[in-house]
PDB file of N, CA and C in Angstrom:
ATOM      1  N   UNK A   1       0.813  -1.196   0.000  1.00  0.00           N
ATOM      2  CA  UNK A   1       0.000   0.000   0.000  1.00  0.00           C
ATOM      3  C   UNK A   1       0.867   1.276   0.000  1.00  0.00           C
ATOM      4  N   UNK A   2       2.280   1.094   0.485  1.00  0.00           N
ATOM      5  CA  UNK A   2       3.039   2.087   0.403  1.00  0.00           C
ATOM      6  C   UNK A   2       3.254   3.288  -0.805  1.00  0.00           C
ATOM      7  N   UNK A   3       3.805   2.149  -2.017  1.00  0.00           N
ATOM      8  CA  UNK A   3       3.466   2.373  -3.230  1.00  0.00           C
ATOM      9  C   UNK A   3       2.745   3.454  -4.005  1.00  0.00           C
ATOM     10  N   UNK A   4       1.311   3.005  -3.780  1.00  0.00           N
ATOM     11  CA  UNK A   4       0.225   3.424  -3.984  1.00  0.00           C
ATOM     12  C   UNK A   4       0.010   4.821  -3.428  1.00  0.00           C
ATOM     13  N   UNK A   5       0.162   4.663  -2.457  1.00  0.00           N
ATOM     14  CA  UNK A   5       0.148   6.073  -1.042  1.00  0.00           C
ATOM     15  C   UNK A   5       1.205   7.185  -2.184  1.00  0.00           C
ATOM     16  N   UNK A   6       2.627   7.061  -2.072  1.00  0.00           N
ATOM     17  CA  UNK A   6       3.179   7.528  -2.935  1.00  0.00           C
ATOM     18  C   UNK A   6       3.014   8.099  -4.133  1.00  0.00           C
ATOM     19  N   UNK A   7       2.244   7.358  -4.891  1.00  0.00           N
ATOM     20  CA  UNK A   7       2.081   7.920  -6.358  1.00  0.00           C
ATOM     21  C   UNK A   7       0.828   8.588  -6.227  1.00  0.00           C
ATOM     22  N   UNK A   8      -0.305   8.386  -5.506  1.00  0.00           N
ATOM     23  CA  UNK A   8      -0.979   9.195  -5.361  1.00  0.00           C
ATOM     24  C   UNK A   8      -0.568  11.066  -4.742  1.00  0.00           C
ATOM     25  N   UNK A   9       0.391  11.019  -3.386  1.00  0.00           N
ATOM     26  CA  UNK A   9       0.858  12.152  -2.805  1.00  0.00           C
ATOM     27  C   UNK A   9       1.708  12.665  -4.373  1.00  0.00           C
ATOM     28  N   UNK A  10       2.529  11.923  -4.965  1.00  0.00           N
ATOM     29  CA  UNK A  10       2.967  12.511  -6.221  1.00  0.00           C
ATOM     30  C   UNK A  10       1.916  13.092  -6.991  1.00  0.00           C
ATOM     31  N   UNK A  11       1.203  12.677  -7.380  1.00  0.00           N
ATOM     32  CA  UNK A  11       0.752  13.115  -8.961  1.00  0.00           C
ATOM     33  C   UNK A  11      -0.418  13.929  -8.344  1.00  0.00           C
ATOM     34  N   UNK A  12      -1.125  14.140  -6.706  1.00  0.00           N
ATOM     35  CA  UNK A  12      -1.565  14.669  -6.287  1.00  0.00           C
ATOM     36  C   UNK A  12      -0.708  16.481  -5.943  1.00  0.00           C
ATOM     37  N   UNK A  13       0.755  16.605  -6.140  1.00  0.00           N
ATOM     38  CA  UNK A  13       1.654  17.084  -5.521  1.00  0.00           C
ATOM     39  C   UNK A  13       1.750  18.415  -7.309  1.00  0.00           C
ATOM     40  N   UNK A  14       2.303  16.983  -8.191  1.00  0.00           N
ATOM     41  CA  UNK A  14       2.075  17.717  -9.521  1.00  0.00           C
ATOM     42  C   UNK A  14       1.017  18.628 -10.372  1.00  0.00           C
ATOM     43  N   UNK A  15      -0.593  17.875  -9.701  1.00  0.00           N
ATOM     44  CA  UNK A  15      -1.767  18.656 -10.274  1.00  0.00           C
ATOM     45  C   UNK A  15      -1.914  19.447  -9.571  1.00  0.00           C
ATOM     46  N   UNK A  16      -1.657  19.746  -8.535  1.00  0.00           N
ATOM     47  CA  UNK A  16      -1.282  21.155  -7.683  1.00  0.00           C
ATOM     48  C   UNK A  16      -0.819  22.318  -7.974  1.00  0.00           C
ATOM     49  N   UNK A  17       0.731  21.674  -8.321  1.00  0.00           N
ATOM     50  CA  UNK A  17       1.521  22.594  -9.067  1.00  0.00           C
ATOM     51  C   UNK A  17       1.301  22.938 -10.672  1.00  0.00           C
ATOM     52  N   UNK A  18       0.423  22.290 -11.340  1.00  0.00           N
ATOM     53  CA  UNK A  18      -0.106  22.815 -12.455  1.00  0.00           C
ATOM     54  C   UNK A  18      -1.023  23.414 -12.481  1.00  0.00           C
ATOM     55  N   UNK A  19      -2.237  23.298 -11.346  1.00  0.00           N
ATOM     56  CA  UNK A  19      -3.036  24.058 -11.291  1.00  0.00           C
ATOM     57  C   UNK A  19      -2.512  25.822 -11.255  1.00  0.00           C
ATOM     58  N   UNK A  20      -1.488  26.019 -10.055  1.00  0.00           N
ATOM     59  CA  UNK A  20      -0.991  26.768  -9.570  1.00  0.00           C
ATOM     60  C   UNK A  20      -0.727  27.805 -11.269  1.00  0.00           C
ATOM     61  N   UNK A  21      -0.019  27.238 -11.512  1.00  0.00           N
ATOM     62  CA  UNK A  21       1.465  27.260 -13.042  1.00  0.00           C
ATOM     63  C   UNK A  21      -0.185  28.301 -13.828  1.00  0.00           C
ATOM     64  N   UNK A  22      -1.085  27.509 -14.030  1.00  0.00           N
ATOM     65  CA  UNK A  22      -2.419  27.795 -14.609  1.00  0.00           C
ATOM     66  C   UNK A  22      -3.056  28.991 -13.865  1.00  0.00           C
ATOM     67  N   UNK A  23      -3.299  28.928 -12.925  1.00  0.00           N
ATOM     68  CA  UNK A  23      -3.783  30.180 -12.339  1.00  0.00           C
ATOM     69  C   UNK A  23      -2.735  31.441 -12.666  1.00  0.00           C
ATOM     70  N   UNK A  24      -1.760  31.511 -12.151  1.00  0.00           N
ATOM     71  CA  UNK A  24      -0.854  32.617 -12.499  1.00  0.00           C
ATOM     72  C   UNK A  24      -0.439  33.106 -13.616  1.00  0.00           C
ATOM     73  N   UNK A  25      -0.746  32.436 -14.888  1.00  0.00           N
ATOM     74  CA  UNK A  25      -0.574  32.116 -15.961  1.00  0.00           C
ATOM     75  C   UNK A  25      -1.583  33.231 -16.471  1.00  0.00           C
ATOM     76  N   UNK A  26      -3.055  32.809 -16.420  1.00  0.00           N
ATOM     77  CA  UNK A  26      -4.143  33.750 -16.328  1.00  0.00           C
ATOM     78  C   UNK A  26      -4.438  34.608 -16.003  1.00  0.00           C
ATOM     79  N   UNK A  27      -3.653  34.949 -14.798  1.00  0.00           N
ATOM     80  CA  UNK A  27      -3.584  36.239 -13.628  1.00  0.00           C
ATOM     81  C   UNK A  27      -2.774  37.134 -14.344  1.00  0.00           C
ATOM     82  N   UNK A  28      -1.746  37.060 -15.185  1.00  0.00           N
ATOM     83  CA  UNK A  28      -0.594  37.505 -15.725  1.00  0.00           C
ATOM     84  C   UNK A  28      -1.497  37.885 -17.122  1.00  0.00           C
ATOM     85  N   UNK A  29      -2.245  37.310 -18.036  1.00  0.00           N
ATOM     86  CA  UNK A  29      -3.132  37.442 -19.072  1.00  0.00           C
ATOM     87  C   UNK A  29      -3.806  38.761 -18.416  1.00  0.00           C
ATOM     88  N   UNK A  30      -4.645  38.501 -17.486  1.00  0.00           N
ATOM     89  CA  UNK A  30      -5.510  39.379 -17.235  1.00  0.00           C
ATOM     90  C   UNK A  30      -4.992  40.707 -16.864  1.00  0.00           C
ATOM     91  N   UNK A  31      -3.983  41.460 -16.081  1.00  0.00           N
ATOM     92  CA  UNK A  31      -3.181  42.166 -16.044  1.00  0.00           C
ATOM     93  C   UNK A  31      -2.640  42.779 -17.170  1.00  0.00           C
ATOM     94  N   UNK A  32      -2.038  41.762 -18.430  1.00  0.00           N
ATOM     95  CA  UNK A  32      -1.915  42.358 -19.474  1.00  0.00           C
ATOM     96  C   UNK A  32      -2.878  43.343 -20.176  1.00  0.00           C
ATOM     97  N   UNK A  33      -4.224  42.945 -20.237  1.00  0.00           N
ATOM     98  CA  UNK A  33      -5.615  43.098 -20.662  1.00  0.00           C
ATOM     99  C   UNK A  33      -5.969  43.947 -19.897  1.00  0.00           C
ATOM    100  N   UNK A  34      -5.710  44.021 -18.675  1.00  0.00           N
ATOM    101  CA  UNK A  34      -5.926  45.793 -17.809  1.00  0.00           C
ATOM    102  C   UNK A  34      -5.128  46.682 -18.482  1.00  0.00           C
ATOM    103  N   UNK A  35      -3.687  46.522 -18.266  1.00  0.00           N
ATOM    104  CA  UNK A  35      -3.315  47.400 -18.723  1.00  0.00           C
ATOM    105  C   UNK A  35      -3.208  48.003 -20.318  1.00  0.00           C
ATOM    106  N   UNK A  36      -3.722  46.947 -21.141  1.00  0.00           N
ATOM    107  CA  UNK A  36      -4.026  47.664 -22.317  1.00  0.00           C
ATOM    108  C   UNK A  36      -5.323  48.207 -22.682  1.00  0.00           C
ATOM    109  N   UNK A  37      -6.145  47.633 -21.961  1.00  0.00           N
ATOM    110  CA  UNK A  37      -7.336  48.542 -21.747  1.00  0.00           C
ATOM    111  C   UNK A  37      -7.227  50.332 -21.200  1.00  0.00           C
ATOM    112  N   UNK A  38      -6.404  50.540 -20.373  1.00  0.00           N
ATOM    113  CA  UNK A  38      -6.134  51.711 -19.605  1.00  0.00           C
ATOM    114  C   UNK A  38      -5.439  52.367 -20.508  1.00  0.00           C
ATOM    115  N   UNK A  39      -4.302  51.684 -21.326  1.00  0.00           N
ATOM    116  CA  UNK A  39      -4.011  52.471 -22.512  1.00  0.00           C
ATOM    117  C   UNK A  39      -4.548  52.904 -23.365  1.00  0.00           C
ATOM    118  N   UNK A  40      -5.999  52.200 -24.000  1.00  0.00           N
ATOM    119  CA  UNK A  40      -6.950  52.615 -25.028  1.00  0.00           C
ATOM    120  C   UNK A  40      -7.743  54.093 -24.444  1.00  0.00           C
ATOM    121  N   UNK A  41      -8.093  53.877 -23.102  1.00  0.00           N
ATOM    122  CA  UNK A  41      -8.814  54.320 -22.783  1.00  0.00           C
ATOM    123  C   UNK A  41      -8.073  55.981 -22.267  1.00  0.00           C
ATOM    124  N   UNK A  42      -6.655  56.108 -22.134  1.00  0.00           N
ATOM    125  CA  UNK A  42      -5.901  57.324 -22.386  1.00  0.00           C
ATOM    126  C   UNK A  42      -5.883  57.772 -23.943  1.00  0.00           C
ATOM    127  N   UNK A  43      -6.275  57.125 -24.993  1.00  0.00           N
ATOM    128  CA  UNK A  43      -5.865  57.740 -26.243  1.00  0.00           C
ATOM    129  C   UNK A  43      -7.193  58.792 -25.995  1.00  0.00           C
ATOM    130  N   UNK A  44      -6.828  60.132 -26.945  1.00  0.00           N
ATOM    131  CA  UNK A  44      -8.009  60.958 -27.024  1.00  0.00           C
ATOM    132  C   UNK A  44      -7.674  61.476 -28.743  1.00  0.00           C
ATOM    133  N   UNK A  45      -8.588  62.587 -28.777  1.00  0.00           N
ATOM    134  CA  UNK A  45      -8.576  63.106 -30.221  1.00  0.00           C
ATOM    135  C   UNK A  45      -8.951  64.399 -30.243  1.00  0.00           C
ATOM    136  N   UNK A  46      -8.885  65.661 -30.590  1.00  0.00           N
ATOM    137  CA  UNK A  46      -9.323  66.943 -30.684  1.00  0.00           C
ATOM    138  C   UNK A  46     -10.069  67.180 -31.784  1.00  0.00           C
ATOM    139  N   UNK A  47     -11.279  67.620 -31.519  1.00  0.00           N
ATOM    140  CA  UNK A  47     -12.382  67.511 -32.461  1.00  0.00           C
ATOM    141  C   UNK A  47     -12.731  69.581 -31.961  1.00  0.00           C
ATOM    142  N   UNK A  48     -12.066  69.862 -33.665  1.00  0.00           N
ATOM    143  CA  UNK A  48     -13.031  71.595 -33.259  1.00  0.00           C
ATOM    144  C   UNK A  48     -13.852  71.538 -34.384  1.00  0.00           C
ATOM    145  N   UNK A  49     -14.222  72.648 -34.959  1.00  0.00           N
ATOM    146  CA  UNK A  49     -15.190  72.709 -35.736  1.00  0.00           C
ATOM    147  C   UNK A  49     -15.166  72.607 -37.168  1.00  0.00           C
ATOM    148  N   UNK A  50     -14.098  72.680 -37.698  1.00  0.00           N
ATOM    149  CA  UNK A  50     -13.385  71.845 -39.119  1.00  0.00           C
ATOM    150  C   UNK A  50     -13.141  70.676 -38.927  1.00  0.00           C
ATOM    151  N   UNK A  51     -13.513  69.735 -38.005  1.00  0.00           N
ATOM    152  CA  UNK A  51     -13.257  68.432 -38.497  1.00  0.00           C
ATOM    153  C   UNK A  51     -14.083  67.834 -38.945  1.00  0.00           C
ATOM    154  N   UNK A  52     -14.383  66.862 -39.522  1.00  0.00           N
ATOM    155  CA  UNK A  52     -15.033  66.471 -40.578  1.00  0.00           C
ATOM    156  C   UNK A  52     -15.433  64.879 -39.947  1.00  0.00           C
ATOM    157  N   UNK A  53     -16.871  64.377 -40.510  1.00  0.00           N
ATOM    158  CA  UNK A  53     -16.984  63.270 -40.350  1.00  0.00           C
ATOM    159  C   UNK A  53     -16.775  61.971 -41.403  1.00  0.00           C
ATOM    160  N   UNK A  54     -15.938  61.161 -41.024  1.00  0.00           N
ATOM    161  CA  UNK A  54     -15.109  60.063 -41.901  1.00  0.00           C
ATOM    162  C   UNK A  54     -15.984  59.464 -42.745  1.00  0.00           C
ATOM    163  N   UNK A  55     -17.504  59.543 -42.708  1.00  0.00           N
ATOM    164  CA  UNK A  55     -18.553  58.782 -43.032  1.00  0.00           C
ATOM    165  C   UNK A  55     -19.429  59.457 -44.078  1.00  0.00           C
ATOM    166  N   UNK A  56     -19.852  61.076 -43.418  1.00  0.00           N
ATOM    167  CA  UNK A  56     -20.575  61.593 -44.490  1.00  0.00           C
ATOM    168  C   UNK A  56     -20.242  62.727 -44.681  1.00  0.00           C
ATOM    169  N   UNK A  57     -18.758  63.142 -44.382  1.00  0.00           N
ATOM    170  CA  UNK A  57     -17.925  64.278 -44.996  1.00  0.00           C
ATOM    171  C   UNK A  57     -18.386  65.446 -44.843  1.00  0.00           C
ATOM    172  N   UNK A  58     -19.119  65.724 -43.498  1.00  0.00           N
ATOM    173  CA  UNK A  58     -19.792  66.960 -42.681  1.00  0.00           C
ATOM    174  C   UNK A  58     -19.115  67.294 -41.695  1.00  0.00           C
ATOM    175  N   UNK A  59     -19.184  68.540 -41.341  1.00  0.00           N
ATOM    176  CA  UNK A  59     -18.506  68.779 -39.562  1.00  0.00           C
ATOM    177  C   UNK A  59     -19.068  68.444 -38.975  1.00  0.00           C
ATOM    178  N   UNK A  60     -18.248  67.859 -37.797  1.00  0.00           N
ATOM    179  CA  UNK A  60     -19.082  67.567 -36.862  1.00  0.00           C
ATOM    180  C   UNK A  60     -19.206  68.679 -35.964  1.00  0.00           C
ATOM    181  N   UNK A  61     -18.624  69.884 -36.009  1.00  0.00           N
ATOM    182  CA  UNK A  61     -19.469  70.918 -35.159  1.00  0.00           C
ATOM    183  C   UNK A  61     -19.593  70.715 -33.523  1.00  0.00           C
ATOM    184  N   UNK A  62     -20.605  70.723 -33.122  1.00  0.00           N
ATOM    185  CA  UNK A  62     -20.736  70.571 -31.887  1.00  0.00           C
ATOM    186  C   UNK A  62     -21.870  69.124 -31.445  1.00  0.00           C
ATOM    187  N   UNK A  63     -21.794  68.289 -32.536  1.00  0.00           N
ATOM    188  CA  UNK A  63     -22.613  67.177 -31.991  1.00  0.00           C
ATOM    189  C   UNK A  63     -21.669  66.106 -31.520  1.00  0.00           C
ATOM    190  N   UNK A  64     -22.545  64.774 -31.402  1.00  0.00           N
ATOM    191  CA  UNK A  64     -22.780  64.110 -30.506  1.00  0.00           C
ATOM    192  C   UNK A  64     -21.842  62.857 -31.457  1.00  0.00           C
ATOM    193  N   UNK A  65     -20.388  62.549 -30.842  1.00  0.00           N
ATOM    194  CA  UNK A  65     -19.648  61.671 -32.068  1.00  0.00           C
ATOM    195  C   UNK A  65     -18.848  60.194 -31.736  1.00  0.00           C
ATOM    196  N   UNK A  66     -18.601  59.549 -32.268  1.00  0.00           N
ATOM    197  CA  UNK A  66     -18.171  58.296 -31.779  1.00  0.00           C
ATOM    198  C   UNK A  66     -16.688  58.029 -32.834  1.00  0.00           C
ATOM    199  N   UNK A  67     -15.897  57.365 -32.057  1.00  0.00           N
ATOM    200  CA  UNK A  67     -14.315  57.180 -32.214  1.00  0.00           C
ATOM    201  C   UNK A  67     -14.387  56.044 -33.021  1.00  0.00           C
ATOM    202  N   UNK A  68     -13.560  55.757 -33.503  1.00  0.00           N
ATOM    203  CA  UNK A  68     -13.024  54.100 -34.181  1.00  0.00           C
ATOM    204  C   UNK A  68     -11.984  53.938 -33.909  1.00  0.00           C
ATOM    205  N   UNK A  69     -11.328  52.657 -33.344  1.00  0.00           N
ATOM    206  CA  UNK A  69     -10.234  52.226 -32.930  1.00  0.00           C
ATOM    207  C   UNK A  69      -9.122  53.106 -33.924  1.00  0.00           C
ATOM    208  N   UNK A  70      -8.950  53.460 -35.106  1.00  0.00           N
ATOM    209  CA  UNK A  70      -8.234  54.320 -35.295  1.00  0.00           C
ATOM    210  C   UNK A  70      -7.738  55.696 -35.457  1.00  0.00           C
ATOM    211  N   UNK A  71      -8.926  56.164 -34.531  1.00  0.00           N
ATOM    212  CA  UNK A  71      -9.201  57.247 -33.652  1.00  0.00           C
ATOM    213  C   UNK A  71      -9.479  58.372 -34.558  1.00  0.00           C
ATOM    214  N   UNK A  72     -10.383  57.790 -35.913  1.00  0.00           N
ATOM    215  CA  UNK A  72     -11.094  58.480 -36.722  1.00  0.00           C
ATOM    216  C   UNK A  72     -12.673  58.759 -36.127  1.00  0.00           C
ATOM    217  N   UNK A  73     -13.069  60.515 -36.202  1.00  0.00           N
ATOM    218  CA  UNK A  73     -13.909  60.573 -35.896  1.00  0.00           C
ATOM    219  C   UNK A  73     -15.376  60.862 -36.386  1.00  0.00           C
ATOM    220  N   UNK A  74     -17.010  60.190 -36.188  1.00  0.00           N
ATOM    221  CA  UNK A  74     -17.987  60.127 -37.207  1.00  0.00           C
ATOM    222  C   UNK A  74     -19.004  60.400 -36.335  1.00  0.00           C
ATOM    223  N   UNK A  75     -20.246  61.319 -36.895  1.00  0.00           N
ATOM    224  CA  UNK A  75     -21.337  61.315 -36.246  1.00  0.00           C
ATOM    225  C   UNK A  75     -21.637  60.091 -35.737  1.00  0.00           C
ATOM    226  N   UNK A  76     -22.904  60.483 -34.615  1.00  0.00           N
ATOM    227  CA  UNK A  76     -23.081  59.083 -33.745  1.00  0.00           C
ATOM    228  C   UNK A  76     -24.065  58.749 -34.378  1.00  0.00           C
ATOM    229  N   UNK A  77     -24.837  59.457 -35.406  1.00  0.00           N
ATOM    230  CA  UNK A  77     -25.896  58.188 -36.553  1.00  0.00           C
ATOM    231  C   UNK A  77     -25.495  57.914 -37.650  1.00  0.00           C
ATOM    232  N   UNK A  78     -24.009  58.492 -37.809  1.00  0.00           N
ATOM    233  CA  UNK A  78     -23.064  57.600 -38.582  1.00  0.00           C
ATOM    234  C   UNK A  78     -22.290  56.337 -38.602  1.00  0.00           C
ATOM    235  N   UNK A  79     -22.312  56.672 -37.031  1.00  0.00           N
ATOM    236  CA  UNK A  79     -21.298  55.400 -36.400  1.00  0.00           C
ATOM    237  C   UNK A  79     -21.864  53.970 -36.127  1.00  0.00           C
ATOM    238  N   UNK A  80     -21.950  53.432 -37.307  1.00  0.00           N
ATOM    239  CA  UNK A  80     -22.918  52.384 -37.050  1.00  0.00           C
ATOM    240  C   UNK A  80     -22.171  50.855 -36.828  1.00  0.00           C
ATOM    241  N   UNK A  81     -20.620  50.808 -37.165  1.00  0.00           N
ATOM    242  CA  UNK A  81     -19.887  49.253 -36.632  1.00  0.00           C
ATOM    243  C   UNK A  81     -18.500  49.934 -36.028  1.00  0.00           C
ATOM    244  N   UNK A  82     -18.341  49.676 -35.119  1.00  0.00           N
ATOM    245  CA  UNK A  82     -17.002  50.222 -34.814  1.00  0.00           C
ATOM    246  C   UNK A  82     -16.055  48.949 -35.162  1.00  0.00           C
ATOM    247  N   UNK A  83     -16.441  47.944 -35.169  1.00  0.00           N
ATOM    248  CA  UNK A  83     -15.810  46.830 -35.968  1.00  0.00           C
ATOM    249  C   UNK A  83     -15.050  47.044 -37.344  1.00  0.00           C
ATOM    250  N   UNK A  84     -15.782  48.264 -38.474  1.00  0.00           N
ATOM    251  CA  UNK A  84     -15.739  48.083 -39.568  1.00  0.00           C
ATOM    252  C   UNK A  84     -14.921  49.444 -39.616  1.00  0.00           C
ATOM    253  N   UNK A  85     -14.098  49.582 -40.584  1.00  0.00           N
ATOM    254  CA  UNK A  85     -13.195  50.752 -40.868  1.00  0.00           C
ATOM    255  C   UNK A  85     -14.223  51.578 -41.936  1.00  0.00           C
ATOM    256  N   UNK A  86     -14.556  52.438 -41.668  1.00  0.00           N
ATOM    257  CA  UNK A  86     -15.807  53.199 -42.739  1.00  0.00           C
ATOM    258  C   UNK A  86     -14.792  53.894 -44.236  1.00  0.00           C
ATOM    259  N   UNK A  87     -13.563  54.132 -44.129  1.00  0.00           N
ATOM    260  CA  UNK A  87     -12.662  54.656 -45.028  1.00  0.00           C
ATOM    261  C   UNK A  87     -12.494  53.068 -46.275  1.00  0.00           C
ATOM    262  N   UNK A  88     -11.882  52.259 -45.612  1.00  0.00           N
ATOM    263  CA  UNK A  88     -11.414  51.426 -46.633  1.00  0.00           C
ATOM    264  C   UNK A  88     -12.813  50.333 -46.603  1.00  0.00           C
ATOM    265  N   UNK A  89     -13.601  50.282 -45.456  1.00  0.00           N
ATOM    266  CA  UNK A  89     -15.127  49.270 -45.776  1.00  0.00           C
ATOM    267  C   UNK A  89     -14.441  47.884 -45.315  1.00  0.00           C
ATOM    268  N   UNK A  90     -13.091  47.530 -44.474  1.00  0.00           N
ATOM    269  CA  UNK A  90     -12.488  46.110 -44.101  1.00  0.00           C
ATOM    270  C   UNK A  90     -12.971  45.893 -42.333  1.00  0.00           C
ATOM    271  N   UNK A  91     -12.507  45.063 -42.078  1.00  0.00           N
ATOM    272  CA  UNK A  91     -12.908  45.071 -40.252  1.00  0.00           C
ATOM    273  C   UNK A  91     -11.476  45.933 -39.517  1.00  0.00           C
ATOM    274  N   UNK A  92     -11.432  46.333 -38.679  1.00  0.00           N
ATOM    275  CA  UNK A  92     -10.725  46.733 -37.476  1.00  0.00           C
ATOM    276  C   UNK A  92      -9.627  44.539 -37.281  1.00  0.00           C
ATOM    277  N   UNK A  93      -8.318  44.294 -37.289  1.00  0.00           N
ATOM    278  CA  UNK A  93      -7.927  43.716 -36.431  1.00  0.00           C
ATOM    279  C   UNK A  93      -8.459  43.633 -34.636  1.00  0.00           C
ATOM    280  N   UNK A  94      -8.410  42.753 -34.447  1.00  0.00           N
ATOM    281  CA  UNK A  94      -8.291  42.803 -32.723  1.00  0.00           C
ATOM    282  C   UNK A  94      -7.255  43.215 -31.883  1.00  0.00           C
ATOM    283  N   UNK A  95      -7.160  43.726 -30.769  1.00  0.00           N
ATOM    284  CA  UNK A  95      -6.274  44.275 -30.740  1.00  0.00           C
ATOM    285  C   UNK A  95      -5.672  43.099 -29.323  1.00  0.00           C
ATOM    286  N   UNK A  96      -6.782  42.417 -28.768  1.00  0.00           N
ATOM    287  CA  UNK A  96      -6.501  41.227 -28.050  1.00  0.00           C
ATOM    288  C   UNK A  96      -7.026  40.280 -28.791  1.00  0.00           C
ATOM    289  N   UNK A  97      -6.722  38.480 -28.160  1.00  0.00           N
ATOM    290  CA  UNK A  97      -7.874  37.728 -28.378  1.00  0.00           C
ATOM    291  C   UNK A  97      -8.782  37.773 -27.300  1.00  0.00           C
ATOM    292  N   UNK A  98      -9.719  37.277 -27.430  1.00  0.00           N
ATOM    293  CA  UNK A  98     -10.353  36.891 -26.673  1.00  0.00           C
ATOM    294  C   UNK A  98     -10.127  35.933 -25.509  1.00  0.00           C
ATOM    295  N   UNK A  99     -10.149  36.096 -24.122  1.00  0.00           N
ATOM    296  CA  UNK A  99      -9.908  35.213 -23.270  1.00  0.00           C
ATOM    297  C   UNK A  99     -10.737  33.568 -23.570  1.00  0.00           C
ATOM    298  N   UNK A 100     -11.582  33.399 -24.131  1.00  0.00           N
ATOM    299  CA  UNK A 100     -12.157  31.874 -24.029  1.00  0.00           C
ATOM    300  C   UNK A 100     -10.841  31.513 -25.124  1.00  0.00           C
ATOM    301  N   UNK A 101     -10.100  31.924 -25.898  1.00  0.00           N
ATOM    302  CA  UNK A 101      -9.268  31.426 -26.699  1.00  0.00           C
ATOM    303  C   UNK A 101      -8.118  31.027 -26.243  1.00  0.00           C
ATOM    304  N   UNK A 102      -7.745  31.471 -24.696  1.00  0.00           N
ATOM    305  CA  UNK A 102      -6.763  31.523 -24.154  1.00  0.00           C
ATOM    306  C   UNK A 102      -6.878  29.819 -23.542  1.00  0.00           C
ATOM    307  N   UNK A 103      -5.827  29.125 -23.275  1.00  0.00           N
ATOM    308  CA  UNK A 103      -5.998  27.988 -22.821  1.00  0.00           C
ATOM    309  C   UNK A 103      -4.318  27.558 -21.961  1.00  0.00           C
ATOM    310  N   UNK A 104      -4.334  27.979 -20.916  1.00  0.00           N
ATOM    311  CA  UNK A 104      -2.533  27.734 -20.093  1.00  0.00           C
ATOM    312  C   UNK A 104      -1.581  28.495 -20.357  1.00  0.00           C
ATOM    313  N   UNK A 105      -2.375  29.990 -20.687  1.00  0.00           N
ATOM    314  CA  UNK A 105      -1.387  31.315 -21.320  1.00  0.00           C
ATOM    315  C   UNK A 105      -0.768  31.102 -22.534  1.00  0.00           C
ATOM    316  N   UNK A 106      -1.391  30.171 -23.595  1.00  0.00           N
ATOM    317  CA  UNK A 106      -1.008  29.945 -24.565  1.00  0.00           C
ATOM    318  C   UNK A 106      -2.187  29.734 -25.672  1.00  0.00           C
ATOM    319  N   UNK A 107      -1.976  30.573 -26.447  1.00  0.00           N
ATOM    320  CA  UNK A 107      -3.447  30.433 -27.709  1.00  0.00           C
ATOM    321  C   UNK A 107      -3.907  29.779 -28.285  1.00  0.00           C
ATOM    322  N   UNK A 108      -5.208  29.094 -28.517  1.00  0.00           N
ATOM    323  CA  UNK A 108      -5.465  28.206 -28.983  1.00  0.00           C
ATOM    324  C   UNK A 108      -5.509  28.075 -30.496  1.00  0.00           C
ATOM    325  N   UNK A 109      -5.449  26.938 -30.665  1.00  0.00           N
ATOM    326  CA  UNK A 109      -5.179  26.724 -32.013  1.00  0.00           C
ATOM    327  C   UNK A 109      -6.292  26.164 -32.648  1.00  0.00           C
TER     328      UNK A 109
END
């Protein structure tokens, strides 16, 4: 029974330490993903009254306007995918993946 006792405290000892390896792993993901969030969320843009909207080539003046990840700016009943680049009509890249893609801090395939 000794044996037995043994390889169990082992491989009980190892899924521990992988769990561990896994948690911190994720913890370290998620941190990344704060802090590039906090970076997006410092970018800004200066909008006066000659700037123009990317969409229907009007000022936007003093209304009401929405950003695109490449910090082009369009009326807000213009702004209808922020997904979609309104200049060239392609999608926006991601700028993360998505965490369900993530699998042991390493991307799934």
């Amino acid at each position: 029974i000794a044996p037995y006792i043994a390889r169990v405290a082992v491989r009980h000892s190892h899924m521990r330490t992988m769990t561990e390896v896994q948690r911190e792993s994720l913890r370290t993901h998620v941190f990344e993903l704060q802090r590039m969030r906090i970076a997006l969320h410092r970018r800004s843009i200066f909008v006066d009254r000659d700037r123009v909207c990317v969409v229907c080539k009007k000022p936007l003046g003093n209304t009401i306007f929405g950003v695109f990840p490449n910090l082009k700016a369009a009326h807000f009943r213009c702004f209808r995918s922020r997904e979609c680049d309104p200049v060239r009509g392609v999608a926006f890249k991601p700028i993360v993946e998505p965490l369900y893609m993530v699998r042991s801090g390493v991307a799934a395939e």
